[in-house]
Structure formats: structure tokens, C-alpha cells
Protein backbone atom coordinates (compact mmCIF):
# COMPACT_ATOMS: atom_id res chain seq x y z
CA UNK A 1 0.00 0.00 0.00
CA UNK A 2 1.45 3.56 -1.03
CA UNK A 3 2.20 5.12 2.36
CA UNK A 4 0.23 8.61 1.61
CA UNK A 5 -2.99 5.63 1.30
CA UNK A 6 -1.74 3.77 4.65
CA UNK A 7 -1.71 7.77 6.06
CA UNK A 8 -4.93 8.15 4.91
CA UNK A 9 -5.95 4.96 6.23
CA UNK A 10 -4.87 5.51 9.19
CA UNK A 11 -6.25 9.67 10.07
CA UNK A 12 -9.41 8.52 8.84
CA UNK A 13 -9.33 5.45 11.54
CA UNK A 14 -8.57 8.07 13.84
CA UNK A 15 -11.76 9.93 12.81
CA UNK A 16 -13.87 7.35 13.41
CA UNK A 17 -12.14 6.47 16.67
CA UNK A 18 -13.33 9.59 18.07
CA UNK A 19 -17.03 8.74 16.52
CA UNK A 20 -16.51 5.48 19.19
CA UNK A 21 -15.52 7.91 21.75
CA UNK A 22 -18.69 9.87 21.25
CA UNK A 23 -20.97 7.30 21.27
CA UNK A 24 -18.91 5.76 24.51
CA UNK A 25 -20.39 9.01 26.21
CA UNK A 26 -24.06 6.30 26.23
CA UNK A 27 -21.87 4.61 29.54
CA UNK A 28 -21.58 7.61 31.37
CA UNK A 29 -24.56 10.13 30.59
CA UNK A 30 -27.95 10.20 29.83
CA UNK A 31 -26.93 13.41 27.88
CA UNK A 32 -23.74 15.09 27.15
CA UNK A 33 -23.16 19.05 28.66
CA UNK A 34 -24.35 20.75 25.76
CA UNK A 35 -22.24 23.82 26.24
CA UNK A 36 -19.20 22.02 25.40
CA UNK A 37 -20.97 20.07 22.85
CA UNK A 38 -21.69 23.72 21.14
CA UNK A 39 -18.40 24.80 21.87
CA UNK A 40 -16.20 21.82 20.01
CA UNK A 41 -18.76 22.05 16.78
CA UNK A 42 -18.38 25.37 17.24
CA UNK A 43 -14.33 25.02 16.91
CA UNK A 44 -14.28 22.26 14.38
CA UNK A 45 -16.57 24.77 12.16
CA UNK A 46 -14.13 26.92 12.54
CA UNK A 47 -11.10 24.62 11.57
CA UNK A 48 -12.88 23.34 8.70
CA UNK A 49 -13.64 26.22 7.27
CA UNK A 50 -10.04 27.96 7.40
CA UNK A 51 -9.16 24.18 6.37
CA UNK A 52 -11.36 24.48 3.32
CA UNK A 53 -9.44 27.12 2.03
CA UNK A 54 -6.12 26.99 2.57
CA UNK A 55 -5.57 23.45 2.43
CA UNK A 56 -8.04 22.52 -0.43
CA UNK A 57 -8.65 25.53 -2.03
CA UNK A 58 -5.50 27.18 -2.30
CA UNK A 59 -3.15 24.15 -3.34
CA UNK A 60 -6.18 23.11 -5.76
CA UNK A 61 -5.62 26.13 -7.80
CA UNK A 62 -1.90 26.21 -7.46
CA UNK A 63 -2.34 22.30 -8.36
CA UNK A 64 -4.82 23.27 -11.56
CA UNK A 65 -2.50 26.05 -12.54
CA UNK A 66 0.12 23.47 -13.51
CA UNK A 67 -1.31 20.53 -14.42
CA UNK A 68 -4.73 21.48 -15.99
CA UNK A 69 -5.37 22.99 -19.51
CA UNK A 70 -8.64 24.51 -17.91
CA UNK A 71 -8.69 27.43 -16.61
CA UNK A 72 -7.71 27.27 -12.45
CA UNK A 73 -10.77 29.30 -11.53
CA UNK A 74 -13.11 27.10 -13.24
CA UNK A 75 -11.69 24.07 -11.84
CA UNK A 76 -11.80 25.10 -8.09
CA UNK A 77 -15.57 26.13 -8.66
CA UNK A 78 -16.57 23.18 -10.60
CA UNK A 79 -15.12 20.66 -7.97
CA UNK A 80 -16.39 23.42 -4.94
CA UNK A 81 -19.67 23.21 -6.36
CA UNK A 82 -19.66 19.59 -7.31
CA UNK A 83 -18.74 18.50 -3.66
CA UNK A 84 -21.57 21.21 -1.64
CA UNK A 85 -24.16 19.66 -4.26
CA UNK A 86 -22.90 15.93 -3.05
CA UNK A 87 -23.98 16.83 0.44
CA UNK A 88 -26.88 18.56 -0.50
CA UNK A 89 -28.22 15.59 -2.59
CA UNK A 90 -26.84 13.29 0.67
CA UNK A 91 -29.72 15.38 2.67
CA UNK A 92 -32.13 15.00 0.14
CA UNK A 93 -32.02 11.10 -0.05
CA UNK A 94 -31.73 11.05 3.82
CA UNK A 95 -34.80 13.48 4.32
CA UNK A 96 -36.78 11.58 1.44
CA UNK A 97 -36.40 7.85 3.40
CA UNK A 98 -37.16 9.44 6.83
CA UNK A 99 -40.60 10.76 4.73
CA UNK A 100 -41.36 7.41 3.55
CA UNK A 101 -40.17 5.44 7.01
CA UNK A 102 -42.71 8.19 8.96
CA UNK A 103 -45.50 6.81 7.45
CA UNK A 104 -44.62 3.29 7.60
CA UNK A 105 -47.78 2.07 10.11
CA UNK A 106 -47.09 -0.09 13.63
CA UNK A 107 -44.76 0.92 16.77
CA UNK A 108 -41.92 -1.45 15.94
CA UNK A 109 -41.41 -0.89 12.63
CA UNK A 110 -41.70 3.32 13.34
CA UNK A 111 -39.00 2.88 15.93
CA UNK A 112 -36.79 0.51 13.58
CA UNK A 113 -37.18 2.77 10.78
CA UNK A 114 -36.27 6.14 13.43
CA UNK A 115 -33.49 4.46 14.40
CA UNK A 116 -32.29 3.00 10.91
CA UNK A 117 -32.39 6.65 9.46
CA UNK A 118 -30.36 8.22 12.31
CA UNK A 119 -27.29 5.96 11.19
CA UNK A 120 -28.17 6.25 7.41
CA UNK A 121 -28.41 10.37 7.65
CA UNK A 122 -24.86 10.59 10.00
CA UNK A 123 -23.38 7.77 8.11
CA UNK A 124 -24.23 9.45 4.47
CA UNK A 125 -22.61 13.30 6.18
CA UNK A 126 -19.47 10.94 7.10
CA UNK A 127 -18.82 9.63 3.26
CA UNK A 128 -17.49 13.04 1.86
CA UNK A 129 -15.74 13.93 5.10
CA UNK A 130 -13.62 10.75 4.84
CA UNK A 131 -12.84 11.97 1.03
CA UNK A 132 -12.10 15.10 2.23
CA UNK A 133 -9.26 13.69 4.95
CA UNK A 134 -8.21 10.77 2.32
CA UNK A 135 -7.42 13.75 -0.58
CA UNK A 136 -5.81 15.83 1.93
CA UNK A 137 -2.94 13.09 2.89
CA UNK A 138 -2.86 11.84 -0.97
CA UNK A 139 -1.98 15.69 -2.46
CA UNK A 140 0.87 15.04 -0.20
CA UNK A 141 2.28 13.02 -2.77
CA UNK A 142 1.60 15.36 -5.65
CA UNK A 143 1.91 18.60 -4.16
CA UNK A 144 5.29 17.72 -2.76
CA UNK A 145 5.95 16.59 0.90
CA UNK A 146 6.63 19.16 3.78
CA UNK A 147 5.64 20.04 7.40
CA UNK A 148 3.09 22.94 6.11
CA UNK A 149 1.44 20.70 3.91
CA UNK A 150 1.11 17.79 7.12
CA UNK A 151 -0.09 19.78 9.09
CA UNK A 152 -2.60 21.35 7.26
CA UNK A 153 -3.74 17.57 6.22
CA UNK A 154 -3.64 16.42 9.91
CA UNK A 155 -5.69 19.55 11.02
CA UNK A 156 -8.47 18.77 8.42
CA UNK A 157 -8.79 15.18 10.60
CA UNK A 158 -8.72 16.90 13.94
CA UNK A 159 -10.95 19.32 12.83
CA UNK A 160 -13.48 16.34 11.18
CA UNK A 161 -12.65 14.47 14.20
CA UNK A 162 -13.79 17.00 16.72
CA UNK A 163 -16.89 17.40 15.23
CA UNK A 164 -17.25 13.40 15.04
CA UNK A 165 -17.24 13.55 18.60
CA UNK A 166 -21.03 14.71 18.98
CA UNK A 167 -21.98 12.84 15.58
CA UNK A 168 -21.40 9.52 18.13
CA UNK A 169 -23.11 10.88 20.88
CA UNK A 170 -25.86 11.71 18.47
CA UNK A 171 -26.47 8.41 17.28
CA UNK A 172 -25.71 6.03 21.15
CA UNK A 173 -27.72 8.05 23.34
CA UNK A 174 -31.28 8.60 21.48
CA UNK A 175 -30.97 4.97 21.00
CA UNK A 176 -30.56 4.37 24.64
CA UNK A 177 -33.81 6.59 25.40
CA UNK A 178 -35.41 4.20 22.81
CA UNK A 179 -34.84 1.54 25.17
CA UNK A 180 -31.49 0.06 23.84
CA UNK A 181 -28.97 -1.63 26.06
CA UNK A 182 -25.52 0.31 26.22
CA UNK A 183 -23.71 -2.07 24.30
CA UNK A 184 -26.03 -1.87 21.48
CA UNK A 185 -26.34 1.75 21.08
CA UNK A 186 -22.34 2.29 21.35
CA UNK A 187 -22.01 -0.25 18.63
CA UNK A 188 -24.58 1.30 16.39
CA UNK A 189 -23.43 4.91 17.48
CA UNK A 190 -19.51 3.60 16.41
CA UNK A 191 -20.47 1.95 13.07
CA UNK A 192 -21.96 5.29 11.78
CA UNK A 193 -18.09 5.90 11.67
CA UNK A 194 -16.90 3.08 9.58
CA UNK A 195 -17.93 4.40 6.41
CA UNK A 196 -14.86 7.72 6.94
CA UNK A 197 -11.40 5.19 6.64
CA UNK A 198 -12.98 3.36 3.50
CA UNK A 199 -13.91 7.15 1.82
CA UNK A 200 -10.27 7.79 2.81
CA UNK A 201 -8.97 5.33 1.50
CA UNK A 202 -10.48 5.73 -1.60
CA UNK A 203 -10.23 9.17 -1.93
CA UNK A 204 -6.19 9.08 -1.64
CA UNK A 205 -6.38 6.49 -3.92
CA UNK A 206 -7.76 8.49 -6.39
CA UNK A 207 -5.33 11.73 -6.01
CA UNK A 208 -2.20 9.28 -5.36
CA UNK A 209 -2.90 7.23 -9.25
CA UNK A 210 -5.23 9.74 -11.39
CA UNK A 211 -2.74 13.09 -11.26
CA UNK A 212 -5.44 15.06 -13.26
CA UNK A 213 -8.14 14.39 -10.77
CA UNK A 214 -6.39 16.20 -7.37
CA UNK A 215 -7.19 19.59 -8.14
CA UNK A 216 -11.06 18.67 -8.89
CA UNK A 217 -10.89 16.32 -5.56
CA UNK A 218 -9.56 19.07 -3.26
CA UNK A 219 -12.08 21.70 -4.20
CA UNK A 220 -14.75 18.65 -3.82
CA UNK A 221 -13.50 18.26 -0.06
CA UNK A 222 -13.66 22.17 0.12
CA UNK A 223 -17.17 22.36 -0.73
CA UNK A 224 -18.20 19.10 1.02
CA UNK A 225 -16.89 20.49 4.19
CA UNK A 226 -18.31 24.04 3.85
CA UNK A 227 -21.54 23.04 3.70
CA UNK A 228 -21.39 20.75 6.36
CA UNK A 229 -19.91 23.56 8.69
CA UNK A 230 -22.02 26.08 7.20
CA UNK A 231 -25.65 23.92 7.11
CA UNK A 232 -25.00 21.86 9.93
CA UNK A 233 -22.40 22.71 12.80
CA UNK A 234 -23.16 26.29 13.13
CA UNK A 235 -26.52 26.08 13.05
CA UNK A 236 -26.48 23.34 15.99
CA UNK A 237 -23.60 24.86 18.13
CA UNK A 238 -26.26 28.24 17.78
CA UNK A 239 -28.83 26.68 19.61
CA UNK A 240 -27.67 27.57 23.28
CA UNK A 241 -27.01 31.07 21.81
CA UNK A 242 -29.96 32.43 24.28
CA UNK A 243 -28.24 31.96 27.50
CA UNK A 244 -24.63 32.60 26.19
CA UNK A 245 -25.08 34.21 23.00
CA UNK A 246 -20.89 34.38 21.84
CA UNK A 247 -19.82 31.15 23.37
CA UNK A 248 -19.90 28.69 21.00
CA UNK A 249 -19.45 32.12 18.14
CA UNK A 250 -15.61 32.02 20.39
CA UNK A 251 -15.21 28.61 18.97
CA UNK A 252 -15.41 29.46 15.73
CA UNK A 253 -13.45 32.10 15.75
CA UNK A 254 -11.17 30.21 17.60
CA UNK A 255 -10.93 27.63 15.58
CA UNK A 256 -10.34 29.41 12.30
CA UNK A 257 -7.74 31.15 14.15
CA UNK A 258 -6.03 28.11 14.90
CA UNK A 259 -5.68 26.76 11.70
CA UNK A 260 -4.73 30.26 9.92
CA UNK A 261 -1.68 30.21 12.75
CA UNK A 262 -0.93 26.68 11.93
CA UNK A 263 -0.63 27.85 8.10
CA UNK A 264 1.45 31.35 8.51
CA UNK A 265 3.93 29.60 11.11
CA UNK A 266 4.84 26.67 9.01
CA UNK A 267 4.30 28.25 5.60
């Protein structure tokens, strides 16, 4: 196995390690503090956005700038565009089986089918976010080795990692309140993470053998993970805005802030 695949292999195992650690939360609490929940999707909207650009964007258009005969700016928008309408589509197919399981008849099967579409909608949001690590760590081979480009392909998996965190938690504890023993809803809270080292895998696969495809793939992780930060993790780490209306706003900021240091001290 190429090592930038075993790399990839191994941050996107990482990823969904923290997904188990999130759904481990089902052993200890009926409900995680959701102030700190806010806070960390707060800060991992903030890394991936900050991520999105200047380790996707950025080296995609360097990348198309040398390698492509299209235009750079046309290639970063296609693949932005192509990955945000990936996600969107995701959502549409999850919200269109949660229609059709809501008006499946009988308490078992409602509670089967609510339970079989919280995996299948956090399961489908994890698909482009192991793409999005697996092209980060397989540019590295294209783009040219260093420390700035690591680290800004090991801060795209902490930052998808943080945010993995509550994805777990979302998935073991409802299940719990629906009854389920511990072990069961940690195991079905965990496998929702599975799906992010095979997406890595195959997404440095892709970058690491088809040399035309990486600047295409890393604007298709840019615009994957913007909308997921954008739609999703600021809109939920908003909802204690009420009672502390800048907390979880801090995160972000601090989390952007982190990753824009990262990328003007090694750079």
C-alpha cells in the first residue's frame, strides 16, 4: 500500500475512533453538557472552514495552474460546487427515506425505521468527510511533501474528528432513550463511523494514481466540508445562543484562528 494511502488509512481510523468515543459518552450520561458540545462544533466549524481554504482551495488552484489545460478558476468552482451539491443531494435522499419510514404504520417498525435513518443520515454526512481527509494526505504526494502541507492535512482530521465527537453521541444516546442496552447503542453509534477510513482510503487512492483528478478532488472536499460547517455545525452549536449568546461564536473564531496560525507559522 502507497504510504500517503496507509496515512490516509490511518487519520481517517482516527476519525472514526473519536465517533466510538462519542458514542462511549451512552456509559456515562444520559446526555452530554451541551455547552461544550456547542463549543467543540463550534471550533471544528471553525477549523474546517479555514481548512477548506487553505488546504483545499488554495493548493487546488496552485495544483490546476500546472497541471490542468482549464482554466484554475473554473476548476476550483466546478469541484467546490460539485462537492456542496454531493452533500446537498446526501440530505435529500436522507430526508426523502425518513418521509417514507414516517409513514410506515405499527410501533416497531416506526422505531426501527427512526433508528435505521439516524445511522443512514450521520453515516451518508461521514462519506465526503472521509474523502475530504483521504485527498488531503494523498496531495501530499503530488503537491510535494513538507511540514506545512502535514499539518494542514492532519488539522483537516482533527478538525473532522472534533466534530465526530457529537456525531457519536448523536447516534448512542437517542438509541438508549429508545430503550437500547448500552452495548447496542455504542455499537450502532460507532459503526456510523466506519464508512470515513474506506472514503479515505479511496479518496487518496484516487489523487495518489489519477494526477489530473487532485485539483477537482480538493475543491470537492472544500465544498463538502463548507456546507457541512455552514448547514450543519453552526446552526447546531447556535442553539444555546440564548443563555450565552458568543460562546460557542468564540469557537469558531477560535478555531479558524487556529488553523490560519498553523498555516502562517509553518508556511
Amino acid at each position: 500500500m502507497d504510504n500517503y494511502v496507509l496515512m490516509a488509512l490511518i487519520a481517517t481510523l482516527g476519525t472514526w475512533l473519536v465517533t466510538a468515543l462519542g458514542a462511549a459518552t451512552v456509559a456515562f450520561f444520559k446526555s452530554p453538557n451541551p455547552k461544550i458540545l456547542n463549543l467543540m462544533l463550534g471550533f471544528a466549524s471553525g477549523v474546517m472552514i479555514a481548512a477548506s481554504f487553505w488546504s483545499l482551495l488554495q493548493p487546488a488552484i496552485e495544483r490546476a495552474e500546472e497541471i490542468s489545460t482549464v482554466p484554475a478558476y473554473i476548476v476550483a468552482t466546478t469541484g467546490f460546487l460539485f462537492g456542496a451539491v454531493f452533500m446537498w443531494l446526501s440530505d435529500k435522499a436522507v430526508s426523502f427515506a425518513r418521509k417514507k419510514a414516517n409513514n410506515t404504520q405499527g410501533k416497531t417498525s416506526e422505531k426501527l425505521n427512526r433508528i435505521i435513518m439516524l445511522i443512514l443520515s450521520i453515516t451518508l454526512h461521514n462519506i465526503p468527510e472521509g474523502l475530504a481527509v483521504g485527498v488531503a494526505f494523498g496531495a501530499l504526494q503530488k503537491t510535494g511533501f513538507s511540514m506545512e502541507s502535514l499539518m494542514g492535512a492532519i488539522t483537516i482530521a482533527i478538525g473532522i474528528g472534533l466534530q465526530n465527537f457529537p456525531e457519536g453521541a448523536a447516534v448512542s444516546l437517542p438509541l438508549r432513550r429508545e430503550g437500547y442496552s448500552r452495548k447496542k447503542s455504542f455499537l450502532y453509534g460507532q459503526a456510523s463511523g466506519m464508512v470515513e477510513p474506506v472514503a479515505g482510503v479511496i479518496g487518496a487512492l484516487l489523487v495518489v494514481y489519477i494526477e489530473k483528478i487532485l485539483p477537482y478532488a480538493l475543491a470537492f472536499a472544500a465544498g463538502a466540508m463548507i456546507l457541512v460547517a455552514v448547514h450543519e455545525l453552526i446552526p447546531e452549536c447556535q442553539k444555546g445562543r440564548k443563555s450565552h449568546p458568543y460562546f460557542s461564536t468564540m469557537g469558531i473564531i477560535i478555531g479558524f484562528a487556529v488553523m490560519m496560525l498553523l498555516d502562517v507559522m509553518l508556511g
